[in-house]
PDB file of N, CA and C in Angstrom:
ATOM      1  N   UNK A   1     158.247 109.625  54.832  1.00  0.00           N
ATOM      2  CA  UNK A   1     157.250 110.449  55.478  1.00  0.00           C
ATOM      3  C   UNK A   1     155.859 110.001  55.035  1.00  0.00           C
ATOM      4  N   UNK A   2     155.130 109.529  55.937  1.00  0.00           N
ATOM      5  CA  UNK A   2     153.724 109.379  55.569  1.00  0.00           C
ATOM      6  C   UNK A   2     153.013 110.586  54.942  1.00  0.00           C
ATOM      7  N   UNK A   3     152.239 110.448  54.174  1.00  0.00           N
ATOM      8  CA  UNK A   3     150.778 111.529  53.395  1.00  0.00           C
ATOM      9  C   UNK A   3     149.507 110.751  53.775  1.00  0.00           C
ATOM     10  N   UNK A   4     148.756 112.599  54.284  1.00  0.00           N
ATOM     11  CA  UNK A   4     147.363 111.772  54.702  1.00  0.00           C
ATOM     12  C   UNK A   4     146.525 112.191  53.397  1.00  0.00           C
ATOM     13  N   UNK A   5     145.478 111.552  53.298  1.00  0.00           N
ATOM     14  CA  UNK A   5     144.597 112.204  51.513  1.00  0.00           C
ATOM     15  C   UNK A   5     143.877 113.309  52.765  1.00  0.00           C
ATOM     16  N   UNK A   6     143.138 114.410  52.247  1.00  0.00           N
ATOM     17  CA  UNK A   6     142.480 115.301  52.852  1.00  0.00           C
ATOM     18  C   UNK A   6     141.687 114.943  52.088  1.00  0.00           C
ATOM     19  N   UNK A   7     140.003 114.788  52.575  1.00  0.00           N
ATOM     20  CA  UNK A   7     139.266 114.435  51.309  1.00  0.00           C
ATOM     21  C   UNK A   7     138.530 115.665  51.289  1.00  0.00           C
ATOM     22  N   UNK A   8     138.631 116.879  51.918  1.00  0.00           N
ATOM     23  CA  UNK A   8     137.688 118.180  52.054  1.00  0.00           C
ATOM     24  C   UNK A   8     138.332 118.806  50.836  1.00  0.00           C
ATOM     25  N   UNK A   9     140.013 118.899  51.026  1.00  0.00           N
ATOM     26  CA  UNK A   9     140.341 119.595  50.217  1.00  0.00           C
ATOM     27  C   UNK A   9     140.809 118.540  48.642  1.00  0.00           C
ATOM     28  N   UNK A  10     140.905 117.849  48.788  1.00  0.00           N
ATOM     29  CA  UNK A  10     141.208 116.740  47.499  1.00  0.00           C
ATOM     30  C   UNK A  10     142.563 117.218  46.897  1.00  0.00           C
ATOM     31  N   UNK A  11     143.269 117.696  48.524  1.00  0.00           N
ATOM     32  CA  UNK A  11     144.618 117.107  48.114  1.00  0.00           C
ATOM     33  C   UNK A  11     145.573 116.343  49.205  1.00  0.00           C
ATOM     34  N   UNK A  12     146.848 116.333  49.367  1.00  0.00           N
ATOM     35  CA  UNK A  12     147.591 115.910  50.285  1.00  0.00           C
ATOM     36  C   UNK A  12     148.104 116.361  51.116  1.00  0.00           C
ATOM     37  N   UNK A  13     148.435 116.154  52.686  1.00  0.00           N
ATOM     38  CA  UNK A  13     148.805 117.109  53.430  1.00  0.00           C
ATOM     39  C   UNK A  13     150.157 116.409  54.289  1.00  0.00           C
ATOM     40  N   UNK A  14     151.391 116.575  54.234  1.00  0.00           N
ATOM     41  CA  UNK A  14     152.039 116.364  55.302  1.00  0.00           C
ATOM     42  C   UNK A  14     151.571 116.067  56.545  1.00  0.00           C
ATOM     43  N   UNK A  15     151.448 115.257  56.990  1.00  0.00           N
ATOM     44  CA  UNK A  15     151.235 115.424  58.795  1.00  0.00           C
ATOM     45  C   UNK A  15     152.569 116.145  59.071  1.00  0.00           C
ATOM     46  N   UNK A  16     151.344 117.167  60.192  1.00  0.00           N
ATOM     47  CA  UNK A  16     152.235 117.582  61.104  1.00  0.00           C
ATOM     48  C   UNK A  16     152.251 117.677  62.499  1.00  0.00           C
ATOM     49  N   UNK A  17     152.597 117.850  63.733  1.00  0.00           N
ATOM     50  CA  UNK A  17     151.923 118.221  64.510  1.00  0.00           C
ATOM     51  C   UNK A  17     151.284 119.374  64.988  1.00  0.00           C
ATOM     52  N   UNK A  18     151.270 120.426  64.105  1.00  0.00           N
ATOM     53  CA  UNK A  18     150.418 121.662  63.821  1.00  0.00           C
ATOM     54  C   UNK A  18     148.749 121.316  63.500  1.00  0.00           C
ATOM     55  N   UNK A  19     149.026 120.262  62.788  1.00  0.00           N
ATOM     56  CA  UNK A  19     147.500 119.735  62.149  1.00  0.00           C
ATOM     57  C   UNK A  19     147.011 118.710  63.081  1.00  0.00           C
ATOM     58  N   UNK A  20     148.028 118.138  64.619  1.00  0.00           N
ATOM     59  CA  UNK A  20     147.486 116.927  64.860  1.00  0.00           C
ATOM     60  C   UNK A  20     146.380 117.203  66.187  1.00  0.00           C
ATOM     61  N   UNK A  21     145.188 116.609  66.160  1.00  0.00           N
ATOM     62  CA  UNK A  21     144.579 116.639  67.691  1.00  0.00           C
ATOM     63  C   UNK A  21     145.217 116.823  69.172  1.00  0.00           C
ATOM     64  N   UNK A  22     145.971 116.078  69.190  1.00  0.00           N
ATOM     65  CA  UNK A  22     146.758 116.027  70.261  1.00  0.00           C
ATOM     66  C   UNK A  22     148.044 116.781  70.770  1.00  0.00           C
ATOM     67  N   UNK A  23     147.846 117.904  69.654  1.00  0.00           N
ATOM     68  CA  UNK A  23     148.583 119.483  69.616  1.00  0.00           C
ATOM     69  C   UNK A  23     148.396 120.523  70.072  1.00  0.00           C
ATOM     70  N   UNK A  24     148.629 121.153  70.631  1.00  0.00           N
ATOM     71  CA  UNK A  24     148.440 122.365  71.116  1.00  0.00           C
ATOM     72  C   UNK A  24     149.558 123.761  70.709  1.00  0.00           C
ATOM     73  N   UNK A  25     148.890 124.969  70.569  1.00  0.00           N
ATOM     74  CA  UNK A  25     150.470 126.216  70.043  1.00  0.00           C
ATOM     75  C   UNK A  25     150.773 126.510  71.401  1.00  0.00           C
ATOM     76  N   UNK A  26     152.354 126.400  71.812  1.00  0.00           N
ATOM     77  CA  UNK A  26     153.181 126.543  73.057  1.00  0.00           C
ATOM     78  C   UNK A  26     152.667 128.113  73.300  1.00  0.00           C
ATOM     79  N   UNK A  27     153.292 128.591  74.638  1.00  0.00           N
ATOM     80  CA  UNK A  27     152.876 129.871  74.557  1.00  0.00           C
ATOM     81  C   UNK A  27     153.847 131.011  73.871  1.00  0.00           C
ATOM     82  N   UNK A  28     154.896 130.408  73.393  1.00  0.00           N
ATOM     83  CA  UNK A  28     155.922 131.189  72.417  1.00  0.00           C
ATOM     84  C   UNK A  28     155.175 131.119  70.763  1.00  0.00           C
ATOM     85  N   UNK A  29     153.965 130.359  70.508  1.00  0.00           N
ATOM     86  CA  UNK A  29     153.421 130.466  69.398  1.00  0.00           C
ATOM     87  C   UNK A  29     154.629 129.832  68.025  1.00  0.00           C
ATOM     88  N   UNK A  30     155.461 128.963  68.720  1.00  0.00           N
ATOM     89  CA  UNK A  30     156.159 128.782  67.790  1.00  0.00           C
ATOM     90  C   UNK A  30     156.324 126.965  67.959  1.00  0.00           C
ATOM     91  N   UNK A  31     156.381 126.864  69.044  1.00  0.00           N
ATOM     92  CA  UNK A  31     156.223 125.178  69.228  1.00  0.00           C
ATOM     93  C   UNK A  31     155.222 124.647  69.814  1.00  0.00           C
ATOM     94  N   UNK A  32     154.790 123.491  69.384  1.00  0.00           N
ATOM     95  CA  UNK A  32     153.634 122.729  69.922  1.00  0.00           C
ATOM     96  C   UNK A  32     153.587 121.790  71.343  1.00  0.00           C
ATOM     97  N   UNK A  33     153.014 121.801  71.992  1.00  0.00           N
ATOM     98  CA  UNK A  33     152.598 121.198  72.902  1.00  0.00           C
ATOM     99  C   UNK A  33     151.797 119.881  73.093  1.00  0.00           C
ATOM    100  N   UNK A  34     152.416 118.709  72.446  1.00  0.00           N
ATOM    101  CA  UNK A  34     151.886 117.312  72.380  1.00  0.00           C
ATOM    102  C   UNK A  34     151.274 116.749  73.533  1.00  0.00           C
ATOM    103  N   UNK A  35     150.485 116.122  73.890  1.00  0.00           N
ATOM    104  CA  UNK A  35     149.573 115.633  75.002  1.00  0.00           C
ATOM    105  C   UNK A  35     150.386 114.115  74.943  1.00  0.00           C
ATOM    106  N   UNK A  36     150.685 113.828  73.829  1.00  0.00           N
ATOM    107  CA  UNK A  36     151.622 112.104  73.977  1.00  0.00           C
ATOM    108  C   UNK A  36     153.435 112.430  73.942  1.00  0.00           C
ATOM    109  N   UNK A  37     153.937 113.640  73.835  1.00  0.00           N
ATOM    110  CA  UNK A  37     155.515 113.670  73.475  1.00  0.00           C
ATOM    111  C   UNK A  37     156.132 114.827  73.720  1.00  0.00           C
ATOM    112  N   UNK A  38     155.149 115.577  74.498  1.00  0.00           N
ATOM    113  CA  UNK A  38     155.611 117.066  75.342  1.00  0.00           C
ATOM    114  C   UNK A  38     156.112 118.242  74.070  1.00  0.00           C
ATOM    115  N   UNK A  39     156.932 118.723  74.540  1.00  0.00           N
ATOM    116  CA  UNK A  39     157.134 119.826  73.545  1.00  0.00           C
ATOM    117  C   UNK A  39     157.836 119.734  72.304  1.00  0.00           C
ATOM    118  N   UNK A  40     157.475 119.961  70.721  1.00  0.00           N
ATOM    119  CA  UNK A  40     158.031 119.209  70.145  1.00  0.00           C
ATOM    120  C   UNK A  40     157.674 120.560  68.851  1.00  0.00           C
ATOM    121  N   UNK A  41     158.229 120.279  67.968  1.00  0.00           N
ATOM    122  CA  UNK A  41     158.467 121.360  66.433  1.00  0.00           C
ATOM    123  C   UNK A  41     157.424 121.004  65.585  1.00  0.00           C
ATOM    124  N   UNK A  42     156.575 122.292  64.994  1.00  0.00           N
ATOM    125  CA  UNK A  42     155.202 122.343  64.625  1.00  0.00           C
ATOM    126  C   UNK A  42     155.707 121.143  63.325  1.00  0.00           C
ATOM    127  N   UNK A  43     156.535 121.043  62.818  1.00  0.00           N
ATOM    128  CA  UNK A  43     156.479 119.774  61.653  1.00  0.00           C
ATOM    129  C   UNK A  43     156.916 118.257  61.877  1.00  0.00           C
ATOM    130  N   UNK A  44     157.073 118.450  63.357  1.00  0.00           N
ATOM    131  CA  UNK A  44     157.304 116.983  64.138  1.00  0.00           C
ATOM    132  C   UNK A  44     156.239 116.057  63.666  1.00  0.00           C
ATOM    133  N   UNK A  45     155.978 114.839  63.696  1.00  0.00           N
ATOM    134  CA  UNK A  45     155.064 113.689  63.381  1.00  0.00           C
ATOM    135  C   UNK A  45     155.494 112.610  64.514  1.00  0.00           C
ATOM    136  N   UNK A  46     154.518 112.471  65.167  1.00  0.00           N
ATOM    137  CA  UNK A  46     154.610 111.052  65.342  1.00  0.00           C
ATOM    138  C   UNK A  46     153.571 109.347  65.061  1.00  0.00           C
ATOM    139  N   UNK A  47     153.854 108.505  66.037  1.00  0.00           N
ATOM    140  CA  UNK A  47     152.576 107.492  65.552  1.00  0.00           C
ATOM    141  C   UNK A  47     152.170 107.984  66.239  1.00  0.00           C
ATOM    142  N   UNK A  48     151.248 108.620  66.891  1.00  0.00           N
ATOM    143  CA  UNK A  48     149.861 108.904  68.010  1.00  0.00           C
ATOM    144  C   UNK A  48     149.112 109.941  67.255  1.00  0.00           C
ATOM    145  N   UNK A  49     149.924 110.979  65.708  1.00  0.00           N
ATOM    146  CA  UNK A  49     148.977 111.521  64.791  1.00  0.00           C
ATOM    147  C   UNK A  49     148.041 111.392  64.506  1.00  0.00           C
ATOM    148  N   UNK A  50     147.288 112.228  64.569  1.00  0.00           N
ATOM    149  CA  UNK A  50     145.496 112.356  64.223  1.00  0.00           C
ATOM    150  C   UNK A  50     144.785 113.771  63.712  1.00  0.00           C
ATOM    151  N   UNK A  51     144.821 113.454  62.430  1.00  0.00           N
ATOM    152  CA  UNK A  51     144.359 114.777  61.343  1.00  0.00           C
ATOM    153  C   UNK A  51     143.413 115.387  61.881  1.00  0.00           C
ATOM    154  N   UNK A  52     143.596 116.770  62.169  1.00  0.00           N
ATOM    155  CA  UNK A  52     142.465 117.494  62.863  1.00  0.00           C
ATOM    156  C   UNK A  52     142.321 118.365  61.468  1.00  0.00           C
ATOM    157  N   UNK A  53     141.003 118.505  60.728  1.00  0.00           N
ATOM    158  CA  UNK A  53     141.274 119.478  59.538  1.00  0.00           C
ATOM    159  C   UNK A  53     140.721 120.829  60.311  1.00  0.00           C
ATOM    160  N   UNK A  54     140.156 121.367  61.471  1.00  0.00           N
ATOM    161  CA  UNK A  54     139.952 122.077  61.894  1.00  0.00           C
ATOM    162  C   UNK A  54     141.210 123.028  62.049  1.00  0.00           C
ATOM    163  N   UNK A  55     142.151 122.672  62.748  1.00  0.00           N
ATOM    164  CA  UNK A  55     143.498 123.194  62.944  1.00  0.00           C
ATOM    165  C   UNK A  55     144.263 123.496  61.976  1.00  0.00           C
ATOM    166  N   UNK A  56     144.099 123.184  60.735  1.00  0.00           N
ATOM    167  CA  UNK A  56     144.559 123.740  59.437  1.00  0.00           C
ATOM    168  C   UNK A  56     144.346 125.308  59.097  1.00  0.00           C
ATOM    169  N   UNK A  57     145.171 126.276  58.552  1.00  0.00           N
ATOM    170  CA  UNK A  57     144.547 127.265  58.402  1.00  0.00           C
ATOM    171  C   UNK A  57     145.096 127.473  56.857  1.00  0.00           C
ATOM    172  N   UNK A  58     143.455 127.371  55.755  1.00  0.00           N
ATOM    173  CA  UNK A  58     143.939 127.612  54.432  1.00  0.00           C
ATOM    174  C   UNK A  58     144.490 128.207  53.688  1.00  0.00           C
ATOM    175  N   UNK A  59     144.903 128.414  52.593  1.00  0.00           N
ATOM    176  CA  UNK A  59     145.672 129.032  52.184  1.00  0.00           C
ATOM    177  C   UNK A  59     144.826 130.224  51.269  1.00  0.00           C
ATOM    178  N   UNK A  60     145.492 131.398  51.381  1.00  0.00           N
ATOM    179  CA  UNK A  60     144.466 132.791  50.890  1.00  0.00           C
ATOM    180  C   UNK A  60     144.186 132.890  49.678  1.00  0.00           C
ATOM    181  N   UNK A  61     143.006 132.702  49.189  1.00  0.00           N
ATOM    182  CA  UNK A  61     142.322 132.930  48.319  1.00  0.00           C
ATOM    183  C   UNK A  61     142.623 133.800  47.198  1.00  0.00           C
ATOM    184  N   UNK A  62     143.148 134.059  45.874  1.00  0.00           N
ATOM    185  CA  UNK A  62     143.182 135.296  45.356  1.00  0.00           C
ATOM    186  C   UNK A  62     142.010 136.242  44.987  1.00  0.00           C
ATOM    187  N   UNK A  63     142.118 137.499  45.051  1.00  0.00           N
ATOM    188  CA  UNK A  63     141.164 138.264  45.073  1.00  0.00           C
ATOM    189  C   UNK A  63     140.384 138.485  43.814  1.00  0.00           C
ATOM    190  N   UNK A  64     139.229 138.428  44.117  1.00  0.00           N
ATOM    191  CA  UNK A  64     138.474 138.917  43.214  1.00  0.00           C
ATOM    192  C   UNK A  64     138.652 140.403  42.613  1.00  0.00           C
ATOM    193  N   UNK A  65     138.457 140.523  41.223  1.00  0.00           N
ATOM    194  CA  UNK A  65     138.380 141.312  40.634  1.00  0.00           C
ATOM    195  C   UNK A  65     136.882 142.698  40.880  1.00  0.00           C
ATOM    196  N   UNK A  66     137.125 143.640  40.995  1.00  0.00           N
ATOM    197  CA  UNK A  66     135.846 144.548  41.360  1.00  0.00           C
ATOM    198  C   UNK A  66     135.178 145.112  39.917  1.00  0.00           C
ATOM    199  N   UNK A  67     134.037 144.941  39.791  1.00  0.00           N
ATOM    200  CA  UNK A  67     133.181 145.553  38.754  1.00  0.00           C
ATOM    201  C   UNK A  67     131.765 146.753  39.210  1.00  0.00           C
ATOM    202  N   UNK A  68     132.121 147.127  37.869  1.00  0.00           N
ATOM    203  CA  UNK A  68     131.397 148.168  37.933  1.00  0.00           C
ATOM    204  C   UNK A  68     129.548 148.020  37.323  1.00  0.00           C
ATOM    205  N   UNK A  69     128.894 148.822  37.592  1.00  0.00           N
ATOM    206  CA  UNK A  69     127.314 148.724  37.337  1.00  0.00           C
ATOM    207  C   UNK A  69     127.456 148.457  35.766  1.00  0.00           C
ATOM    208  N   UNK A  70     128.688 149.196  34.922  1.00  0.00           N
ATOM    209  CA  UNK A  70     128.591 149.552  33.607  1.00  0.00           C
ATOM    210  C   UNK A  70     129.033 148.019  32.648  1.00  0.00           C
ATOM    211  N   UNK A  71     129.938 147.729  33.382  1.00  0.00           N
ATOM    212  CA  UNK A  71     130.380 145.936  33.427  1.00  0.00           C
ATOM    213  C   UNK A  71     129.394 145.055  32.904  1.00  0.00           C
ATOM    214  N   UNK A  72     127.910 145.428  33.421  1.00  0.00           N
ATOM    215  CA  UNK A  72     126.876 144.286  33.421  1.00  0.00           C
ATOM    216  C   UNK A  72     125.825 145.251  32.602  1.00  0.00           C
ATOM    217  N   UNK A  73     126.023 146.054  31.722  1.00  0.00           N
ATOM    218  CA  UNK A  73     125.023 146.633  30.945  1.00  0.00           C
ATOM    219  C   UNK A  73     124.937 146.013  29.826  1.00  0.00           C
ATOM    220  N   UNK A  74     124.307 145.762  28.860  1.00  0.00           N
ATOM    221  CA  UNK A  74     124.179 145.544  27.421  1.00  0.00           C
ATOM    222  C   UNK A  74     124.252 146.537  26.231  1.00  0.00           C
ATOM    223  N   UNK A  75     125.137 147.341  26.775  1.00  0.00           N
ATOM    224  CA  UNK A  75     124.618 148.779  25.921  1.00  0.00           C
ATOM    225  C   UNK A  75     125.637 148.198  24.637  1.00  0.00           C
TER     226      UNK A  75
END
């Protein structure tokens, strides 16, 4: 299986065709819609792949902790 480097995120990403330009989400939201290989499974790859980092959706952040006014006093 090929790895592409992501250089936004500075790590590695599977190609998939979820991530590729030439992808589209079917209207069942579950399979993709290739413009070069018709309907095909969001972790399909082929050679006509092309990293869209737009189409990526990151992974959730953990939450910040909440503070209080009293937190930041010097007393």
């Amino acid at each position: 299986m090929l790895r592409v480097k992501n250089t936004i995120c500075g790590e590695t990403i599977a190609p998939a065709c979820e991530y590729c330009e030439h992808g589209r989400r079917a209207s069942d939201n579950v399979m993709i819609l290739c413009t070069k290989k018709g309907l095909v499974a969001p972790t399909f790859c082929c050679r006509k792949y092309l990293y869209d980092p737009l189409r990526r959706v990151p992974r959730q952040q953990p939450k910040l902790p909440s503070f209080s006014p009293e937190d930041f006093s010097l007393d």
